[in-house]
N, C-alpha and C. Protein backbone atom coordinates (compact mmCIF):
# COMPACT_ATOMS: atom_id res chain seq x y z
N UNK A 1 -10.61 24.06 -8.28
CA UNK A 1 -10.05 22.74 -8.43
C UNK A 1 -9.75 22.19 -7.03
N UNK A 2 -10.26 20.87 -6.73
CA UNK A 2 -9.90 20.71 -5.43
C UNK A 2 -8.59 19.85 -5.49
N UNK A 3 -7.87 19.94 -4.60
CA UNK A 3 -6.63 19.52 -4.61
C UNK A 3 -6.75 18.44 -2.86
N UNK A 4 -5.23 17.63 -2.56
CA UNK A 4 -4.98 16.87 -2.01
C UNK A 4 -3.58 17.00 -1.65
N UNK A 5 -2.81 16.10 -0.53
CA UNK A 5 -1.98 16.14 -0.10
C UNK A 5 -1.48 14.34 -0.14
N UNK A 6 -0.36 14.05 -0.63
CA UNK A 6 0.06 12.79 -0.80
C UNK A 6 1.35 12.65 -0.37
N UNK A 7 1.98 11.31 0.23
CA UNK A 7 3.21 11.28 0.88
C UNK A 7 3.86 10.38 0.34
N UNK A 8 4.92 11.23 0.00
CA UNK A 8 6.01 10.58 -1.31
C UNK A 8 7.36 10.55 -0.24
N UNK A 9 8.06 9.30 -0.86
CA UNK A 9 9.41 9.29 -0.21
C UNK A 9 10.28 10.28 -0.82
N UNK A 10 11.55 10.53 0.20
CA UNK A 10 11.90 11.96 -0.61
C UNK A 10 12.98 11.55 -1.62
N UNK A 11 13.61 10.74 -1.66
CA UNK A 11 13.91 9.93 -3.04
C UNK A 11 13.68 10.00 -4.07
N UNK A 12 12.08 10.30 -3.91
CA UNK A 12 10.65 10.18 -5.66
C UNK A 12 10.96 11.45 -5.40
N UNK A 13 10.41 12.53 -4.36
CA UNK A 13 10.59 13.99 -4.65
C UNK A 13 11.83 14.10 -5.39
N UNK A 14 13.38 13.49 -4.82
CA UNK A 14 14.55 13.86 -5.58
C UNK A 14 14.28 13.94 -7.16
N UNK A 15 13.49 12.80 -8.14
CA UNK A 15 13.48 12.20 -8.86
C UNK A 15 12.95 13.13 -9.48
N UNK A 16 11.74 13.37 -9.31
CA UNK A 16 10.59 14.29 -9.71
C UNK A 16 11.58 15.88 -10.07
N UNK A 17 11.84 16.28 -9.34
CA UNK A 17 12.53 17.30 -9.29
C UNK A 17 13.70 17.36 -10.79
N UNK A 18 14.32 16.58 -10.93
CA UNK A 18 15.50 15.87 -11.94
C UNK A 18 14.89 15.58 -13.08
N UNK A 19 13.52 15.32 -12.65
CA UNK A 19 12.47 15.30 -14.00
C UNK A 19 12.10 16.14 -14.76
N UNK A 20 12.09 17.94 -14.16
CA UNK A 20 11.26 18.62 -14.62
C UNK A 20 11.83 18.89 -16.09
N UNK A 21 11.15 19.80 -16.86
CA UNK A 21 12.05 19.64 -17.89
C UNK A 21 12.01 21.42 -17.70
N UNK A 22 11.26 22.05 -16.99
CA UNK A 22 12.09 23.95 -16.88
C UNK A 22 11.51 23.77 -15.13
N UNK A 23 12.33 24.85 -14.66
CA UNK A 23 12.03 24.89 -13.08
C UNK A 23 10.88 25.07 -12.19
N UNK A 24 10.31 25.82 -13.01
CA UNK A 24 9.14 26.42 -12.31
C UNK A 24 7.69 25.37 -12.70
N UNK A 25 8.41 24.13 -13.77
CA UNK A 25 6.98 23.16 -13.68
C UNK A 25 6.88 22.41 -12.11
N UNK A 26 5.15 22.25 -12.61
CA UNK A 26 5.21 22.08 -11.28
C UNK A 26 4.62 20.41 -11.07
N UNK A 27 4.95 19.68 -10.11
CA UNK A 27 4.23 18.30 -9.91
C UNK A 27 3.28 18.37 -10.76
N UNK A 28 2.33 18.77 -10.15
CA UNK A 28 0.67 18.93 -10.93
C UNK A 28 1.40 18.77 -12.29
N UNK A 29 1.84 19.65 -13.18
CA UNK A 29 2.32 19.92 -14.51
C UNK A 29 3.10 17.79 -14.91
N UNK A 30 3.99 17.99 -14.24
CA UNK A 30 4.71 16.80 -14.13
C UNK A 30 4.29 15.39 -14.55
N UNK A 31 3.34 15.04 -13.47
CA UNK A 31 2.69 13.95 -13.14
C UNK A 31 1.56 13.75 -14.29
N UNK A 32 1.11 14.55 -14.55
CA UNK A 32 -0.04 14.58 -15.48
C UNK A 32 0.84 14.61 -16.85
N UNK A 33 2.06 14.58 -17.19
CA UNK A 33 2.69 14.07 -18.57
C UNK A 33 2.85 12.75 -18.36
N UNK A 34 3.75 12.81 -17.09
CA UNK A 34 4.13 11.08 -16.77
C UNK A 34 2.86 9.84 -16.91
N UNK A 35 1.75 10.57 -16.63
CA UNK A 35 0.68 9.78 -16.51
C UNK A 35 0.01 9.18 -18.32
N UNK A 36 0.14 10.39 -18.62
CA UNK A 36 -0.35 10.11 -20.17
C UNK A 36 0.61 9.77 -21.01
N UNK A 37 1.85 9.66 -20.63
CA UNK A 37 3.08 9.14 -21.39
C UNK A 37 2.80 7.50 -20.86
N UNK A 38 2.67 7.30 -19.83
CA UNK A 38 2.15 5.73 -19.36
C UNK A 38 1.23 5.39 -20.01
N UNK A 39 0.07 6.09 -19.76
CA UNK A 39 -1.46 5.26 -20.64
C UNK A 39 -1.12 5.00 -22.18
N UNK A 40 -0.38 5.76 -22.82
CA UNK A 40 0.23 5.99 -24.19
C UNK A 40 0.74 4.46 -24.17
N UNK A 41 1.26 4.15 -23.62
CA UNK A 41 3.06 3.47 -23.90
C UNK A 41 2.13 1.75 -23.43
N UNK A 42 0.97 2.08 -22.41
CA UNK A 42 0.30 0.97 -21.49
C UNK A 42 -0.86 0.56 -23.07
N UNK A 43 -1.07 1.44 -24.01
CA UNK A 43 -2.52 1.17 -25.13
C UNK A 43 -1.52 0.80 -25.96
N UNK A 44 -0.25 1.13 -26.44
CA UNK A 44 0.57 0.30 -27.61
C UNK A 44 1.20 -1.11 -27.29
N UNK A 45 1.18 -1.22 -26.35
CA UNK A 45 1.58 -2.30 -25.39
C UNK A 45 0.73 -3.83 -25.99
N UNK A 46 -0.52 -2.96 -25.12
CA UNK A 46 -1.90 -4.14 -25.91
C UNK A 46 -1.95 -4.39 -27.16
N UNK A 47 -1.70 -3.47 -27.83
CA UNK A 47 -2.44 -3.52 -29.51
C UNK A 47 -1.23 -4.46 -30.01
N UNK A 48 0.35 -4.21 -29.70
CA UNK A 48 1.32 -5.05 -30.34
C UNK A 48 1.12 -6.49 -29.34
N UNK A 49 0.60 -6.64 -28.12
CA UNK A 49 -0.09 -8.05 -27.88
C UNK A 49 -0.79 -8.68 -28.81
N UNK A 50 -1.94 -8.14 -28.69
CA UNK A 50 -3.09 -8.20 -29.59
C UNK A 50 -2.75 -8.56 -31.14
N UNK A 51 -1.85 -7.69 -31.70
CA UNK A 51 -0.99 -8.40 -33.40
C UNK A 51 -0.64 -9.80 -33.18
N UNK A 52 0.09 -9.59 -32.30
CA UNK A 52 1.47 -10.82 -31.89
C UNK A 52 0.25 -11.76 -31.87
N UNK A 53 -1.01 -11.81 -30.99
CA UNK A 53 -1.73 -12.92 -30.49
C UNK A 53 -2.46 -13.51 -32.00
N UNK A 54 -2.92 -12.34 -33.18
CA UNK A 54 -3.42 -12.78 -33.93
C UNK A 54 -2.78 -13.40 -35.22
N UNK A 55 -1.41 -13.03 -35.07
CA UNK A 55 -0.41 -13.33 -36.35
C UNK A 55 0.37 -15.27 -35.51
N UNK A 56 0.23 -15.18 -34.72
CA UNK A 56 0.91 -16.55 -34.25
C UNK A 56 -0.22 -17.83 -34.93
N UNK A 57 -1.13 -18.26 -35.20
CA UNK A 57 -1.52 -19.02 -35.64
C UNK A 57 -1.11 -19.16 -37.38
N UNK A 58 -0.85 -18.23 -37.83
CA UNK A 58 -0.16 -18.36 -39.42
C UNK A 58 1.42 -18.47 -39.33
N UNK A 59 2.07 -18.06 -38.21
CA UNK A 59 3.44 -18.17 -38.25
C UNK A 59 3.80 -19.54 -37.85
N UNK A 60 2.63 -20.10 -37.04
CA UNK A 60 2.80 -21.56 -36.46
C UNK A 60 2.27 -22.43 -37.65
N UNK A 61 1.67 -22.09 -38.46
CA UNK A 61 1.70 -22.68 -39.97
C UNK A 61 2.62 -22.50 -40.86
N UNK A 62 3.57 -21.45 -41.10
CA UNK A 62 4.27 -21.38 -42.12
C UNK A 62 6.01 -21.67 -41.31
N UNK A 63 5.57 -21.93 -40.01
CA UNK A 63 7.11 -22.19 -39.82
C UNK A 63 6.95 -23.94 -39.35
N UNK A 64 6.08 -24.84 -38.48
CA UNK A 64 5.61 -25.81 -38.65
C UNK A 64 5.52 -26.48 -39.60
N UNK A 65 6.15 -26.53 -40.97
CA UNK A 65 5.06 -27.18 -42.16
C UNK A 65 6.42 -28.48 -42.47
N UNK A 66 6.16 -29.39 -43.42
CA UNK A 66 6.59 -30.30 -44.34
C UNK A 66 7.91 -30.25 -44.89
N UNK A 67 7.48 -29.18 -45.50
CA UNK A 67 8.84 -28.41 -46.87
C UNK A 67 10.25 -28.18 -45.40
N UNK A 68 10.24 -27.68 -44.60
CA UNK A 68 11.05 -27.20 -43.44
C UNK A 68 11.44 -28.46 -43.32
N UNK A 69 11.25 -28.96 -42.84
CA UNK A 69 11.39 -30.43 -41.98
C UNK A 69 12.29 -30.83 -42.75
N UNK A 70 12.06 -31.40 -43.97
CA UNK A 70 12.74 -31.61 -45.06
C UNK A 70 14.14 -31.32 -45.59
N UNK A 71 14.34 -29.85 -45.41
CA UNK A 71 15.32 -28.78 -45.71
C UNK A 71 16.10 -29.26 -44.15
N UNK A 72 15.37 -29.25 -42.68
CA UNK A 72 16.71 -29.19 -42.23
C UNK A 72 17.14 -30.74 -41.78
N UNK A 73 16.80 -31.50 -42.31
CA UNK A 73 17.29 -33.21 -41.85
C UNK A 73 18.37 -33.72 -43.71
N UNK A 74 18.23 -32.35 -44.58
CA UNK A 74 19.38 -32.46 -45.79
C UNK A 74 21.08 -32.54 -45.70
């Protein structure tokens, strides 16, 4: 596996560290949850966009309409 060297403020190291959830995980271990807990959280994100974008043209009909108008000028 080839590996790399990256420069983190030691702040994020603090963080990271406070993160682990047993001692001996390691970054590698770490980062690669954090990462797929993001892509997770980044694909439900879209899809409840994506509802929201397709349900607003019937909500802008059934809350827009006649009968409403009516009800609140009573």
């Amino acid at each position: 596996m080839a590996q790399t060297t990256i420069l983190l403020d030691k702040k994020i190291v603090k963080l990271l560290k406070e993160t682990k959830e047993y001692p001996r995980e390691t970054y590698n271990e770490l980062l690669r949850k954090m990462i797929k807990t993001f892509l997770e959280t980044k694909k439900r994100s879209q899809y409840d966009e994506f509802l929201h974008k397709i349900q607003q043209p019937k909500m802008q009909e059934l809350w827009n309409n006649k009968e409403d108008e009516v009800w609140e000028n009573a």
